[in-house]
C-alpha atoms as a PDB file:
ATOM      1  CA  UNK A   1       0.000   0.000   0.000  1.00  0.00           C
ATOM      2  CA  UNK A   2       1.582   3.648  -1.009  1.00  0.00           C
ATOM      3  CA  UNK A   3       0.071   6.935  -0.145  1.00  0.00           C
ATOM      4  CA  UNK A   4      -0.830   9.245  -3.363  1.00  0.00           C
ATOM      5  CA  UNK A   5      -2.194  12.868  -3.476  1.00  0.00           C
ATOM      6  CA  UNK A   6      -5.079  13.391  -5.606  1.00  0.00           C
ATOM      7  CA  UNK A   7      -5.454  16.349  -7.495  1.00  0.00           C
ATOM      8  CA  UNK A   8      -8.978  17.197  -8.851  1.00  0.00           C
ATOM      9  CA  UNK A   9     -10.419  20.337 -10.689  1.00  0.00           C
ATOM     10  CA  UNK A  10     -12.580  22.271  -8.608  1.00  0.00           C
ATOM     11  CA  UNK A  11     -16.257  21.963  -9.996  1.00  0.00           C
ATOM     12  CA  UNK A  12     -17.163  25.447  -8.583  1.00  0.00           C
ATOM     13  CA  UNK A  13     -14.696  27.509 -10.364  1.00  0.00           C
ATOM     14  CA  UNK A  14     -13.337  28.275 -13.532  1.00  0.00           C
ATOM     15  CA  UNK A  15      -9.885  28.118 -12.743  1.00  0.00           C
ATOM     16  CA  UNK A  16     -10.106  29.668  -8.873  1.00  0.00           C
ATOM     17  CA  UNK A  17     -12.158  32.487 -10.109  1.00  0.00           C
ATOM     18  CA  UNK A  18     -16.381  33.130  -9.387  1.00  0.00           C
ATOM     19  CA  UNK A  19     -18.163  35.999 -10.217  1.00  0.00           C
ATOM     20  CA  UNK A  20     -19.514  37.607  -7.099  1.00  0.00           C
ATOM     21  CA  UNK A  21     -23.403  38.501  -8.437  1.00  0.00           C
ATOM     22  CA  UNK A  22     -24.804  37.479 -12.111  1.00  0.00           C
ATOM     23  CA  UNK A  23     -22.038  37.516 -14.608  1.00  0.00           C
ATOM     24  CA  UNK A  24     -24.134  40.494 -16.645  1.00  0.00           C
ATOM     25  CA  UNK A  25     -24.425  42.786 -13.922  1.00  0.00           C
ATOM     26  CA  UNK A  26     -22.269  45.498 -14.867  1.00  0.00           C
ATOM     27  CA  UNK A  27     -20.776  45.648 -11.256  1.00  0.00           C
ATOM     28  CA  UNK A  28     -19.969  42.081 -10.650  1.00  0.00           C
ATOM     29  CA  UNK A  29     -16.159  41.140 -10.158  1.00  0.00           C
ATOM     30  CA  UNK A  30     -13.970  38.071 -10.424  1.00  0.00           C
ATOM     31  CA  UNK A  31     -13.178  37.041  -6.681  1.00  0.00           C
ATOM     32  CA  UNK A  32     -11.369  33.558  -5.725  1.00  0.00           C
ATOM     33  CA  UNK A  33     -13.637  30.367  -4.939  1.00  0.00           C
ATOM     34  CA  UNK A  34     -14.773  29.457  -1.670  1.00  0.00           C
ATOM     35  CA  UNK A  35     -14.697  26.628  -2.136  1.00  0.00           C
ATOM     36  CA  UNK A  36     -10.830  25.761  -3.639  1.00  0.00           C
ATOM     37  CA  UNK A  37      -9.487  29.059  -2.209  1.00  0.00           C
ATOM     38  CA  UNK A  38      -9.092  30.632  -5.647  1.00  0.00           C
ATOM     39  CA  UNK A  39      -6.450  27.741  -6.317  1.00  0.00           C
ATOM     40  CA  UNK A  40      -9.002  25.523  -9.239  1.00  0.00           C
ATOM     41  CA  UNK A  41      -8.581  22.230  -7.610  1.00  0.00           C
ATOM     42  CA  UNK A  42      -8.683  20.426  -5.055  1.00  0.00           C
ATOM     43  CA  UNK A  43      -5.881  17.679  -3.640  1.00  0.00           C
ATOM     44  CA  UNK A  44      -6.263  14.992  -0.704  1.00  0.00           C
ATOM     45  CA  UNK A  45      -4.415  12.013   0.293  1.00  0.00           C
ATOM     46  CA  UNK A  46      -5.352   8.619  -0.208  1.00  0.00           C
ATOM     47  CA  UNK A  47      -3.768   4.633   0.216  1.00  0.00           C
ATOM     48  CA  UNK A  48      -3.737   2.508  -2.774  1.00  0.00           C
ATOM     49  CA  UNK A  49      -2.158  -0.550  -3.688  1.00  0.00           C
ATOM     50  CA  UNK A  50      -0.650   1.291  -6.932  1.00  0.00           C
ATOM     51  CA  UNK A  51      -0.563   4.014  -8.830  1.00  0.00           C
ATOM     52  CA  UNK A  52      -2.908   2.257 -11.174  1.00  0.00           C
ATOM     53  CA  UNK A  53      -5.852   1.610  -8.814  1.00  0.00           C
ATOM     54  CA  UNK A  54      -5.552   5.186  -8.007  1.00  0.00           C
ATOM     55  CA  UNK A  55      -6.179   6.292 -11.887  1.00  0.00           C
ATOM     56  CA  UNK A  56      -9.178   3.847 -11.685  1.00  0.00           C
ATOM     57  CA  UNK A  57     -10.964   5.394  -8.948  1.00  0.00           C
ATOM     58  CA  UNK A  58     -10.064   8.960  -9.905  1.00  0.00           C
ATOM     59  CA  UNK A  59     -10.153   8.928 -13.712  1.00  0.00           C
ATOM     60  CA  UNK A  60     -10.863  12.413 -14.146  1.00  0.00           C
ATOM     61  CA  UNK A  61      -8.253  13.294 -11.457  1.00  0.00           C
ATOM     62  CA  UNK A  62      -5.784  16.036 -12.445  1.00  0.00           C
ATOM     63  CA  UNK A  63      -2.821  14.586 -11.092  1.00  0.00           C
ATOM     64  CA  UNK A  64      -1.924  11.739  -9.073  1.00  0.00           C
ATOM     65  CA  UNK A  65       1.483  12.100  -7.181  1.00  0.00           C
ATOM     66  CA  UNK A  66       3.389   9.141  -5.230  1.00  0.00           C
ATOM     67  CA  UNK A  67       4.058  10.751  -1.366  1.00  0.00           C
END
């Protein structure tokens, strides 16, 4: 068993950035994501017996880094 970080996309964001009202309100601004910190994804650990069980759970996973 190895321990692997996980690396997903944020599905909030567009890349750490939300608008703060309706994007056509004239006033509206770009502000970071609550809920990745304005970073666009999101990582946690996890144990898997490889690297390739890991991809199989988390197919859509950004990254997946040996710790």
């Amino acid at each position: 068993m190895q321990n692997f970080k996980i690396v997903s996309k944020c599905d909030e964001c567009d890349d750490g950035q939300v608008s703060d009202r309706h994007p056509i309100d004239p006033s509206s601004q770009e502000v970071d994501c609550r809920e990745c910190g304005g970073a666009g994804y999101h990582a946690h650990h996890e144990t898997f017996d490889s690297k390739v069980d890991a991809w199989a759970d988390y197919p859509n996973a950004m990254d997946i880094v040996p710790l």
